[in-house]
PDB file of N, CA and C in Angstrom:
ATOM      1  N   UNK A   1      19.481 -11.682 -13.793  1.00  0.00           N
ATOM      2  CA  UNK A   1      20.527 -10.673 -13.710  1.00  0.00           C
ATOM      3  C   UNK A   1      20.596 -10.166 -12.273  1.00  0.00           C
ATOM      4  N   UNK A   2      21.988  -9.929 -11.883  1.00  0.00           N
ATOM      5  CA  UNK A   2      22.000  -9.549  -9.874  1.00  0.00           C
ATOM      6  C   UNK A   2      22.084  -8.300 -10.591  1.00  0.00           C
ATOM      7  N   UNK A   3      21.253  -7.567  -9.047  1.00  0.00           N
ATOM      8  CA  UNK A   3      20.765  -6.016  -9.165  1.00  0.00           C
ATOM      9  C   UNK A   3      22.290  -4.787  -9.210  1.00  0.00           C
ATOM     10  N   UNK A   4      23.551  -6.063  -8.998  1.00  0.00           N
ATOM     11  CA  UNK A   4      24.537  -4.754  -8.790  1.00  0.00           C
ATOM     12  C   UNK A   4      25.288  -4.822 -10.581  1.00  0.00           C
ATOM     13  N   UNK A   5      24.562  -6.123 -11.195  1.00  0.00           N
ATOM     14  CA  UNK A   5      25.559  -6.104 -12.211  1.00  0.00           C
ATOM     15  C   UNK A   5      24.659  -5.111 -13.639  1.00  0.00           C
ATOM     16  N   UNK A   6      25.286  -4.083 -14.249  1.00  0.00           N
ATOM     17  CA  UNK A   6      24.537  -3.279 -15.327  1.00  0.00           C
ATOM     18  C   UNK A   6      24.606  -4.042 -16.828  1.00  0.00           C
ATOM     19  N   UNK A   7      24.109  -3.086 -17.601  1.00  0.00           N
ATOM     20  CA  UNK A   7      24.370  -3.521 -19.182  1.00  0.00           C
ATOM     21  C   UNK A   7      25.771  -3.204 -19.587  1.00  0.00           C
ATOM     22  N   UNK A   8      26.109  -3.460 -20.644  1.00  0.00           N
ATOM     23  CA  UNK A   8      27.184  -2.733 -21.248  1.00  0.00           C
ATOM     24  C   UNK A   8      27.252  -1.530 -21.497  1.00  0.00           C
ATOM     25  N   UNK A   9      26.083  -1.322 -21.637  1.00  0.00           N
ATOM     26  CA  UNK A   9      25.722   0.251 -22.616  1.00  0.00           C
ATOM     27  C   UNK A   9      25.445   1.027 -21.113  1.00  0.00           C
ATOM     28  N   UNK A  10      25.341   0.857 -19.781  1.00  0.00           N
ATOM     29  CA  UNK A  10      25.453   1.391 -18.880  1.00  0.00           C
ATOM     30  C   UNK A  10      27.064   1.504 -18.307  1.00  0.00           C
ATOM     31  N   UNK A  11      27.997   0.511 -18.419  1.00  0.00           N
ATOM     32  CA  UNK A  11      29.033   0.233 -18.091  1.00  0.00           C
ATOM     33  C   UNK A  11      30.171   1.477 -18.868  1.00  0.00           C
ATOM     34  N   UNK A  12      29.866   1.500 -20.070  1.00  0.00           N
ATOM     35  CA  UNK A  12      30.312   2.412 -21.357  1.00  0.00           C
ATOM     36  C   UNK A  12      29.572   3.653 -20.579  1.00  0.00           C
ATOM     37  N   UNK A  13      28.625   3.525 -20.356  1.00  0.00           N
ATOM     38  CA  UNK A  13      28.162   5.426 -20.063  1.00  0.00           C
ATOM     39  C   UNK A  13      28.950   5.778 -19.302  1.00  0.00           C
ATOM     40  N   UNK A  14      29.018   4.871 -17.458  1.00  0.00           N
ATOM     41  CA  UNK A  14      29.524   5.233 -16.644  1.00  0.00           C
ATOM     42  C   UNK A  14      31.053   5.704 -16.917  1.00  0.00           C
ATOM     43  N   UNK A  15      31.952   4.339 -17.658  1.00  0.00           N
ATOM     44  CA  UNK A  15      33.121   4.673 -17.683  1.00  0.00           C
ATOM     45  C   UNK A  15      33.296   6.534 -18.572  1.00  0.00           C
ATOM     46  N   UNK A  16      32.482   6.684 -19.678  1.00  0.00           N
ATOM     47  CA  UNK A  16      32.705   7.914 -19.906  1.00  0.00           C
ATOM     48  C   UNK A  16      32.121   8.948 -18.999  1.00  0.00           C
ATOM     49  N   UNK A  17      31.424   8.980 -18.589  1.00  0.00           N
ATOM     50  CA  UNK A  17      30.847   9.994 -17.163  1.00  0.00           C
ATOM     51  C   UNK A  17      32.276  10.213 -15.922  1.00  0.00           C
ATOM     52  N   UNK A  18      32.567   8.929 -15.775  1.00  0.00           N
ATOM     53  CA  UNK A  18      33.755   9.443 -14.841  1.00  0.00           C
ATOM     54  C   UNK A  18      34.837   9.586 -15.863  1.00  0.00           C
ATOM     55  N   UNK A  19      35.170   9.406 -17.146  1.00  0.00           N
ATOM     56  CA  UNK A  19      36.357  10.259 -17.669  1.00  0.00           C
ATOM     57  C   UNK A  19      36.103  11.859 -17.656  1.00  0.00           C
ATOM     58  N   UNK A  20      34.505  12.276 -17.890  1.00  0.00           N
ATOM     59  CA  UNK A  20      34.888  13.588 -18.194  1.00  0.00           C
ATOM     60  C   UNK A  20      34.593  14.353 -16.939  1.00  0.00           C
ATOM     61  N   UNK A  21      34.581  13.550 -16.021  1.00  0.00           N
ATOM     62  CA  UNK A  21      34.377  14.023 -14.576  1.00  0.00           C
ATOM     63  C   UNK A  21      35.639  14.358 -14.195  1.00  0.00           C
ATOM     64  N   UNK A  22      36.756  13.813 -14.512  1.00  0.00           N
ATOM     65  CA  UNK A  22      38.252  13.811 -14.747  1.00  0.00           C
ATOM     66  C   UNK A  22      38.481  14.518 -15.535  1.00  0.00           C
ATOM     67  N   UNK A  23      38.563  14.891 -16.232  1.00  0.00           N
ATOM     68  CA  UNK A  23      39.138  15.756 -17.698  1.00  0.00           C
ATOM     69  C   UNK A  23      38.601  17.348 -16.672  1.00  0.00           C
ATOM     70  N   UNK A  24      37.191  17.506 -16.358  1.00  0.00           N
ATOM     71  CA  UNK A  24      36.892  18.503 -16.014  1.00  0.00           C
ATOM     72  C   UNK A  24      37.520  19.093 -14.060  1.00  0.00           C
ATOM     73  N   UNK A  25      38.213  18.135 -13.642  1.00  0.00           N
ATOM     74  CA  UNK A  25      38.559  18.153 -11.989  1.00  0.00           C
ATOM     75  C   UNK A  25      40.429  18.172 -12.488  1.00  0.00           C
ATOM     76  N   UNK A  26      40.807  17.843 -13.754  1.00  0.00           N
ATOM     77  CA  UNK A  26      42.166  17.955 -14.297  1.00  0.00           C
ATOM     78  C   UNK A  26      42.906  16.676 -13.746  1.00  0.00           C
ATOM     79  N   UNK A  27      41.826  15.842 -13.337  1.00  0.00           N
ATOM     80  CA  UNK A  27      42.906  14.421 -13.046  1.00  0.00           C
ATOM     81  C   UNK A  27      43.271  13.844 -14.056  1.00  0.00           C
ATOM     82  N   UNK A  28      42.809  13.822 -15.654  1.00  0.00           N
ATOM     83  CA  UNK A  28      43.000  13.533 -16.584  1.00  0.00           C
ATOM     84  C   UNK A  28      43.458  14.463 -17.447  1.00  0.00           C
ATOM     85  N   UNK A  29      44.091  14.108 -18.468  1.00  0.00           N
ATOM     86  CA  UNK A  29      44.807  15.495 -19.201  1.00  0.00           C
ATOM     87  C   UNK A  29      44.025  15.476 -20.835  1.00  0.00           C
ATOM     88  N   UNK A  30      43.515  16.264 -21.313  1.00  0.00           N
ATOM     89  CA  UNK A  30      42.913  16.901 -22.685  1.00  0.00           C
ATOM     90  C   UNK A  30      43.142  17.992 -23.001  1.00  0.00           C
ATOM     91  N   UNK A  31      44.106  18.107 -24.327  1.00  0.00           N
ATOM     92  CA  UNK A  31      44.705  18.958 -24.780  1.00  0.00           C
ATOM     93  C   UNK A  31      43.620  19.979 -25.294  1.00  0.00           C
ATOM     94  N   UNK A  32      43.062  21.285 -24.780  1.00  0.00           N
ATOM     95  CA  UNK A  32      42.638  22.480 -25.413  1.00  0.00           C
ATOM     96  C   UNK A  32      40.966  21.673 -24.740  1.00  0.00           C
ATOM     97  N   UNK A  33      41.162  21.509 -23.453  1.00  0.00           N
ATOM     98  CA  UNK A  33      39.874  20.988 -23.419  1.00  0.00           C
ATOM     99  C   UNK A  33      38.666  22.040 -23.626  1.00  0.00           C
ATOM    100  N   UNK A  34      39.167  23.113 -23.155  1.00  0.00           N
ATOM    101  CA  UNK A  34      38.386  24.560 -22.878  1.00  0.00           C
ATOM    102  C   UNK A  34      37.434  24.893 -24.509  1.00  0.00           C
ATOM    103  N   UNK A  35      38.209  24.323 -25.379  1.00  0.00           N
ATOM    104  CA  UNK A  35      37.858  24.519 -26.713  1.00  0.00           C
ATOM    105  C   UNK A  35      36.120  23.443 -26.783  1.00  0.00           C
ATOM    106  N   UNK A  36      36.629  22.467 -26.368  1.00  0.00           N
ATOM    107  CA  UNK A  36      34.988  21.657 -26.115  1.00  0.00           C
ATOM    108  C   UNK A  36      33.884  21.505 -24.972  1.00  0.00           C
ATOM    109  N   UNK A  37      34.893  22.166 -23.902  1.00  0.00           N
ATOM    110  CA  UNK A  37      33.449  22.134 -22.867  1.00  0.00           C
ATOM    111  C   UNK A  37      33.816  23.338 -21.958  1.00  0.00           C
ATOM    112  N   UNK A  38      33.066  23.770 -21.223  1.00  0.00           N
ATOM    113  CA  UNK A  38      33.274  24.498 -19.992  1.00  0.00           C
ATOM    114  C   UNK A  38      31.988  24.137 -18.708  1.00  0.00           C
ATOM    115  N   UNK A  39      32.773  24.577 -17.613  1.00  0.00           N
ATOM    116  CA  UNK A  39      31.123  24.852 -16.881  1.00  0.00           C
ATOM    117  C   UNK A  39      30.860  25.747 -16.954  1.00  0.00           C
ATOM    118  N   UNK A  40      29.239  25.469 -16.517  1.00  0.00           N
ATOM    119  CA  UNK A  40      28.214  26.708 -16.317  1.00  0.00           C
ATOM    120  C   UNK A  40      28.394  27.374 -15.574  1.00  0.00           C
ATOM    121  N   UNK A  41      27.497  28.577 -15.255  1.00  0.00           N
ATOM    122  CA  UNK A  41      27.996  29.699 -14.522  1.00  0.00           C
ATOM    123  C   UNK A  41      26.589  29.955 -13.619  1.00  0.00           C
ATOM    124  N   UNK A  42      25.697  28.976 -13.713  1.00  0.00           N
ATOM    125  CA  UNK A  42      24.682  28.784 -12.626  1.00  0.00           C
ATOM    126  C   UNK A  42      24.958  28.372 -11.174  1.00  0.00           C
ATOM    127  N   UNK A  43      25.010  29.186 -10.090  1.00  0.00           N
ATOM    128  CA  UNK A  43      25.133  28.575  -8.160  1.00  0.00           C
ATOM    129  C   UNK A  43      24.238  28.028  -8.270  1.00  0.00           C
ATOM    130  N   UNK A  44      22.856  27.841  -8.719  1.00  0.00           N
ATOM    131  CA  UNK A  44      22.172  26.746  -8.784  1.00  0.00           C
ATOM    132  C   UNK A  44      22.286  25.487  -9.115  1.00  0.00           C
ATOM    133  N   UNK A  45      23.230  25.422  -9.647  1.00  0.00           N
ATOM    134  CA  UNK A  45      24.020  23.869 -11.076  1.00  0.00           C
ATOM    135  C   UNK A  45      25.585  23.865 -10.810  1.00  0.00           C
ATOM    136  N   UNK A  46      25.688  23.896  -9.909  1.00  0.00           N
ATOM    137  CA  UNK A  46      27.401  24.277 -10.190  1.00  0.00           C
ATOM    138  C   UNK A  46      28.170  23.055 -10.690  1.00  0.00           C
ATOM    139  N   UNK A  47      27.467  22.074 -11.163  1.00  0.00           N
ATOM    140  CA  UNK A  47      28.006  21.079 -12.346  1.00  0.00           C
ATOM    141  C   UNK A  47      28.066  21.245 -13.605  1.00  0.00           C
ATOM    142  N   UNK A  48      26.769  22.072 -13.680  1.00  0.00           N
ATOM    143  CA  UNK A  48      26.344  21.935 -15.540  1.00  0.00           C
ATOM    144  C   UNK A  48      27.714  22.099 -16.262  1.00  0.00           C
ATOM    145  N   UNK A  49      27.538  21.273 -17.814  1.00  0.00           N
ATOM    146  CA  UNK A  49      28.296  21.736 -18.521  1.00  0.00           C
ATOM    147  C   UNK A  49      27.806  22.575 -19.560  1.00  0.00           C
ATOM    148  N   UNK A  50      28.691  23.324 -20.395  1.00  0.00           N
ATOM    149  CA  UNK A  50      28.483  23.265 -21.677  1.00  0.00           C
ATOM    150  C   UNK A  50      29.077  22.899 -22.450  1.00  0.00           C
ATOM    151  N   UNK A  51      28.392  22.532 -23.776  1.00  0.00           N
ATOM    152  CA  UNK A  51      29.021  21.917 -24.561  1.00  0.00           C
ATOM    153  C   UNK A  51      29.313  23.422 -25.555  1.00  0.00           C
ATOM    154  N   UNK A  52      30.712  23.653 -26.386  1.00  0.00           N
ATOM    155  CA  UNK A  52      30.872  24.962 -26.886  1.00  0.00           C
ATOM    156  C   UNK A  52      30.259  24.296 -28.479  1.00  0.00           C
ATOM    157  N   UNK A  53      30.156  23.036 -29.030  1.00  0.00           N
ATOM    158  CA  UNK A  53      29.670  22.362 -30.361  1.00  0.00           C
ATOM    159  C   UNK A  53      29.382  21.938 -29.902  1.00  0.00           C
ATOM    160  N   UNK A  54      27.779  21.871 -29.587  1.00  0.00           N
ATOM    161  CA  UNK A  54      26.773  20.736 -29.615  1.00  0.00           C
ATOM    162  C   UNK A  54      26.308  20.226 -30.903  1.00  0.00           C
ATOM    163  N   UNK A  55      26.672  21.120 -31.800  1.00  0.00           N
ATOM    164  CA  UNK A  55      25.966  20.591 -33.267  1.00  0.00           C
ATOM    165  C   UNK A  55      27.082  19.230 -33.872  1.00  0.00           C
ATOM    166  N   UNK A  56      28.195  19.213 -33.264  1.00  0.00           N
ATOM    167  CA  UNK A  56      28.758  18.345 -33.827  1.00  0.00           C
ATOM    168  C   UNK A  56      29.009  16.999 -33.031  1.00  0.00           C
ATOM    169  N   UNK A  57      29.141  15.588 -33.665  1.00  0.00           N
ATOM    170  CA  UNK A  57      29.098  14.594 -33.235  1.00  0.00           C
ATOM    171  C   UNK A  57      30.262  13.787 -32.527  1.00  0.00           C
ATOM    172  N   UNK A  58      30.301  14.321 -31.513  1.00  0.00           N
ATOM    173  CA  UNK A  58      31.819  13.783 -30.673  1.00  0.00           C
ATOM    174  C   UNK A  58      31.389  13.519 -29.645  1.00  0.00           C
ATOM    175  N   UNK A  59      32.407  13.134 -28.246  1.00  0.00           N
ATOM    176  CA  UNK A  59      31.953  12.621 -27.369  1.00  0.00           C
ATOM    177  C   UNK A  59      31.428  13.638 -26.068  1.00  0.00           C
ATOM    178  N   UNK A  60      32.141  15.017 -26.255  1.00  0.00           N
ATOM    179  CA  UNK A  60      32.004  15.569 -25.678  1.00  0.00           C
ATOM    180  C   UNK A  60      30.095  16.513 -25.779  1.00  0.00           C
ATOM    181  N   UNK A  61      29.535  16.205 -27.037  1.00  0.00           N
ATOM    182  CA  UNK A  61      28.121  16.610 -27.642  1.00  0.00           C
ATOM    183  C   UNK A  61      27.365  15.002 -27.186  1.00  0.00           C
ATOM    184  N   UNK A  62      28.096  14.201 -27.014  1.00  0.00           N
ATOM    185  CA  UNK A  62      26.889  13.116 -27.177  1.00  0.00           C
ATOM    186  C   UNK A  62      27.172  12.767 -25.035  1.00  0.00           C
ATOM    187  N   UNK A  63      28.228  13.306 -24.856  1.00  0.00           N
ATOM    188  CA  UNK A  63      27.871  12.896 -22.909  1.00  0.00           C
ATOM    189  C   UNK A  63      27.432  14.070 -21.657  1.00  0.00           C
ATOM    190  N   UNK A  64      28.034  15.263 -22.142  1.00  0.00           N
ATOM    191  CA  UNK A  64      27.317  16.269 -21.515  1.00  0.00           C
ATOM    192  C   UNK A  64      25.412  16.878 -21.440  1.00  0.00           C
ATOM    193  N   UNK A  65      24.957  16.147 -22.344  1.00  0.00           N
ATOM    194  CA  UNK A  65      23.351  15.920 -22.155  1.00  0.00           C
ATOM    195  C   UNK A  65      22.888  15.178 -21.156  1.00  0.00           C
ATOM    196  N   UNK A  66      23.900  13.825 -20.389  1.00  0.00           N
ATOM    197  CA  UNK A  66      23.590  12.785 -19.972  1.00  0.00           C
ATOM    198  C   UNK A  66      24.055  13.654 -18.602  1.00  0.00           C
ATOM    199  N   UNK A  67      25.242  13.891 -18.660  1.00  0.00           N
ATOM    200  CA  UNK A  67      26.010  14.601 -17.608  1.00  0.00           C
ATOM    201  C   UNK A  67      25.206  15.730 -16.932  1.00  0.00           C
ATOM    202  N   UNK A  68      24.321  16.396 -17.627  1.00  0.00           N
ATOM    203  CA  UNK A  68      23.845  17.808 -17.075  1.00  0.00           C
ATOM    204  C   UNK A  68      22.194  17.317 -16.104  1.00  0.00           C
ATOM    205  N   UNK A  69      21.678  16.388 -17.100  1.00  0.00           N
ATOM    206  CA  UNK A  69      20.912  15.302 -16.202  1.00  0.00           C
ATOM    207  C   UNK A  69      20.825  14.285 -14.852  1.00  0.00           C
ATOM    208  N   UNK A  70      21.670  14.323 -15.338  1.00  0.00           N
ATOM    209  CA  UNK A  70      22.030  13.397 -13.798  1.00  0.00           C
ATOM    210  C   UNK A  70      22.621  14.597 -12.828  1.00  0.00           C
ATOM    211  N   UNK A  71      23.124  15.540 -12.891  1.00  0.00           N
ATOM    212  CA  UNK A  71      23.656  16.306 -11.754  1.00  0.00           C
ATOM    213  C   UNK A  71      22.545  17.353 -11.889  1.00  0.00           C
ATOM    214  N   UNK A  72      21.119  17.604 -12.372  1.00  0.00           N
ATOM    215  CA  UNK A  72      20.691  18.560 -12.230  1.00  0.00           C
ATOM    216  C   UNK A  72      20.227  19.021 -11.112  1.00  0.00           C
ATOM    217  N   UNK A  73      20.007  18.193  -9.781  1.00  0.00           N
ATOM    218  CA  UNK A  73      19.701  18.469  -8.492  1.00  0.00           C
ATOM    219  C   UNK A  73      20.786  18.890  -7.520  1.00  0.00           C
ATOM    220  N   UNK A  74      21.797  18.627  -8.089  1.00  0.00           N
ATOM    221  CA  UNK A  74      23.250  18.691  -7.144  1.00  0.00           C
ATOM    222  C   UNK A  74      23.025  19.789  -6.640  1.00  0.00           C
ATOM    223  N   UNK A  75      23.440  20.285  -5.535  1.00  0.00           N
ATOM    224  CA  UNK A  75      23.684  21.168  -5.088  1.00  0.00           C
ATOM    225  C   UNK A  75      24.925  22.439  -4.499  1.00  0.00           C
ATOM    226  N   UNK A  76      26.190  21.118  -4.851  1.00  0.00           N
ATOM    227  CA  UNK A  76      27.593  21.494  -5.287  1.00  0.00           C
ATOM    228  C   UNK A  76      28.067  20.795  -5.684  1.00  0.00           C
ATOM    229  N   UNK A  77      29.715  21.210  -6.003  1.00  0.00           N
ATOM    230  CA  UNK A  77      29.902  20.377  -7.167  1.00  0.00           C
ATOM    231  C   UNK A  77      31.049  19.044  -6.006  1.00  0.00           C
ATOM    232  N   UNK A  78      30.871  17.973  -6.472  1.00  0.00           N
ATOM    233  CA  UNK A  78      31.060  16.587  -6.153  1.00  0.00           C
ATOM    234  C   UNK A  78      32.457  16.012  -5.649  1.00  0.00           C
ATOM    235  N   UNK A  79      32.866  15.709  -4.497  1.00  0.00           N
ATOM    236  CA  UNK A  79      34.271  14.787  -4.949  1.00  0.00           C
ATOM    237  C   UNK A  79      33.747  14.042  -5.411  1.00  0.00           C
ATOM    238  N   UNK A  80      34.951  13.314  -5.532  1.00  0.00           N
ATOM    239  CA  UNK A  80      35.132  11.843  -6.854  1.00  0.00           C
ATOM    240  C   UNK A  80      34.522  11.006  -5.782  1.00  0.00           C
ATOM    241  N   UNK A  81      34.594  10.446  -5.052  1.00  0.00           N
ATOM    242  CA  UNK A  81      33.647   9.537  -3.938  1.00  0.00           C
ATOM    243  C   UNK A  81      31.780   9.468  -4.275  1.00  0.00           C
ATOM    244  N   UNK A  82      31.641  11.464  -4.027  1.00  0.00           N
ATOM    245  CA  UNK A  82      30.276  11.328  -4.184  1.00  0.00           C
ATOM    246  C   UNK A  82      29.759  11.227  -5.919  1.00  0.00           C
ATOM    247  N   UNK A  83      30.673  11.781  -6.400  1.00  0.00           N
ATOM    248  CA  UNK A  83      30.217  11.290  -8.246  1.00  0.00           C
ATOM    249  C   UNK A  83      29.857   9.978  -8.416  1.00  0.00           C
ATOM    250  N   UNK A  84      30.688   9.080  -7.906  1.00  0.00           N
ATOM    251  CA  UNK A  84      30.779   7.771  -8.395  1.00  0.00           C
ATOM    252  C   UNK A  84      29.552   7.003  -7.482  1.00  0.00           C
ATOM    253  N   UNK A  85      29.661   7.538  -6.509  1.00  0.00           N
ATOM    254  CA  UNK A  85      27.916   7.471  -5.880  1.00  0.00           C
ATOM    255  C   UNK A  85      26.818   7.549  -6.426  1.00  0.00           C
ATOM    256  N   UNK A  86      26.954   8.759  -6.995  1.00  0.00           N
ATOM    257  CA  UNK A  86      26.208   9.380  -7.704  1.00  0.00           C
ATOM    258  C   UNK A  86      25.541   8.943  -9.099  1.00  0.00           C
ATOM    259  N   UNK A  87      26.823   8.097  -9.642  1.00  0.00           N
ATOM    260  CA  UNK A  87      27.081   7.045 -10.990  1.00  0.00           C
ATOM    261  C   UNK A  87      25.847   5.825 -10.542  1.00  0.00           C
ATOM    262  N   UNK A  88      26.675   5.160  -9.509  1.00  0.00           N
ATOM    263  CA  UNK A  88      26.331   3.650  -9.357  1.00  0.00           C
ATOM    264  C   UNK A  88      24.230   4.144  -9.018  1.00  0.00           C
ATOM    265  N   UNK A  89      24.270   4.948  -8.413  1.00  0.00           N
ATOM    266  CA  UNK A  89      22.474   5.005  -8.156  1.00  0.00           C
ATOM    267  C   UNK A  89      21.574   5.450  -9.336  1.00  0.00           C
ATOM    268  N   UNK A  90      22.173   6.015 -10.074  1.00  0.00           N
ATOM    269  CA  UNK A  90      21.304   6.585 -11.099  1.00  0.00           C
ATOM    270  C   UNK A  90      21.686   6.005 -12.440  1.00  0.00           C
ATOM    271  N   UNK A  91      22.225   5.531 -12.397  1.00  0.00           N
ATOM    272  CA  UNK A  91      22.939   5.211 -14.560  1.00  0.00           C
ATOM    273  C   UNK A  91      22.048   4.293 -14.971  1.00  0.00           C
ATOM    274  N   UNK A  92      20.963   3.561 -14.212  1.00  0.00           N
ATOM    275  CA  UNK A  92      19.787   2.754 -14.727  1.00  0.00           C
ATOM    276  C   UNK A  92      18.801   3.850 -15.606  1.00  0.00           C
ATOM    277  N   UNK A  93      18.804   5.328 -14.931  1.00  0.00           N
ATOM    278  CA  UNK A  93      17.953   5.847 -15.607  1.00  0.00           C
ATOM    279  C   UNK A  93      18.128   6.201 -16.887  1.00  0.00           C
ATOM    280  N   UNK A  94      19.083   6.021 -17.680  1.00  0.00           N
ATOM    281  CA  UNK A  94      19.652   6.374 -18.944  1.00  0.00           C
ATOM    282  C   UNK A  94      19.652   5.410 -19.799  1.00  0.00           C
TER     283      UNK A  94
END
């Protein structure tokens, strides 16, 4: 396997990591998104999300765990350049 090519199940993470990286920057459109996620209100995290139903099984409960992980060192919040940077170096760890 070449070191730039991933799994599927990495390929699928990423592509949803940069949708809701979109949904949350409004390049993408989700109706009542506010109803399933917001950010946090940590200057320490100024990525985190929350999830408002984590108890329930959707996409927005099953990628913001992954999402709050991988940006927990950030130190602000990202253009789309450095996200996807950000994507391609780390999505092995998941």
């Amino acid at each position: 396997m070449r070191h730039d090519l991933f799994s599927m199940r990495h390929r699928r993470l990423k592509a949803q990591l940069l949708l809701l990286y979109n949904l949350i920057i409004g390049a993408s459109y989700f109706p009542s998104l506010e109803t399933h996620v917001r950010l946090g209100s940590s200057s320490r995290r100024p990525m985190s999300l929350i999830c408002i139903n984590p108890n329930c099984s959707n996409f927005f409960s099953t990628v913001i765990p992954i999402w709050n992980a991988l940006t927990i060192n950030v130190p602000h919040f990202l253009c789309p350049s450095e996200f996807k940077s950000l994507l391609v170096n780390n999505i092995a760890r998941f």
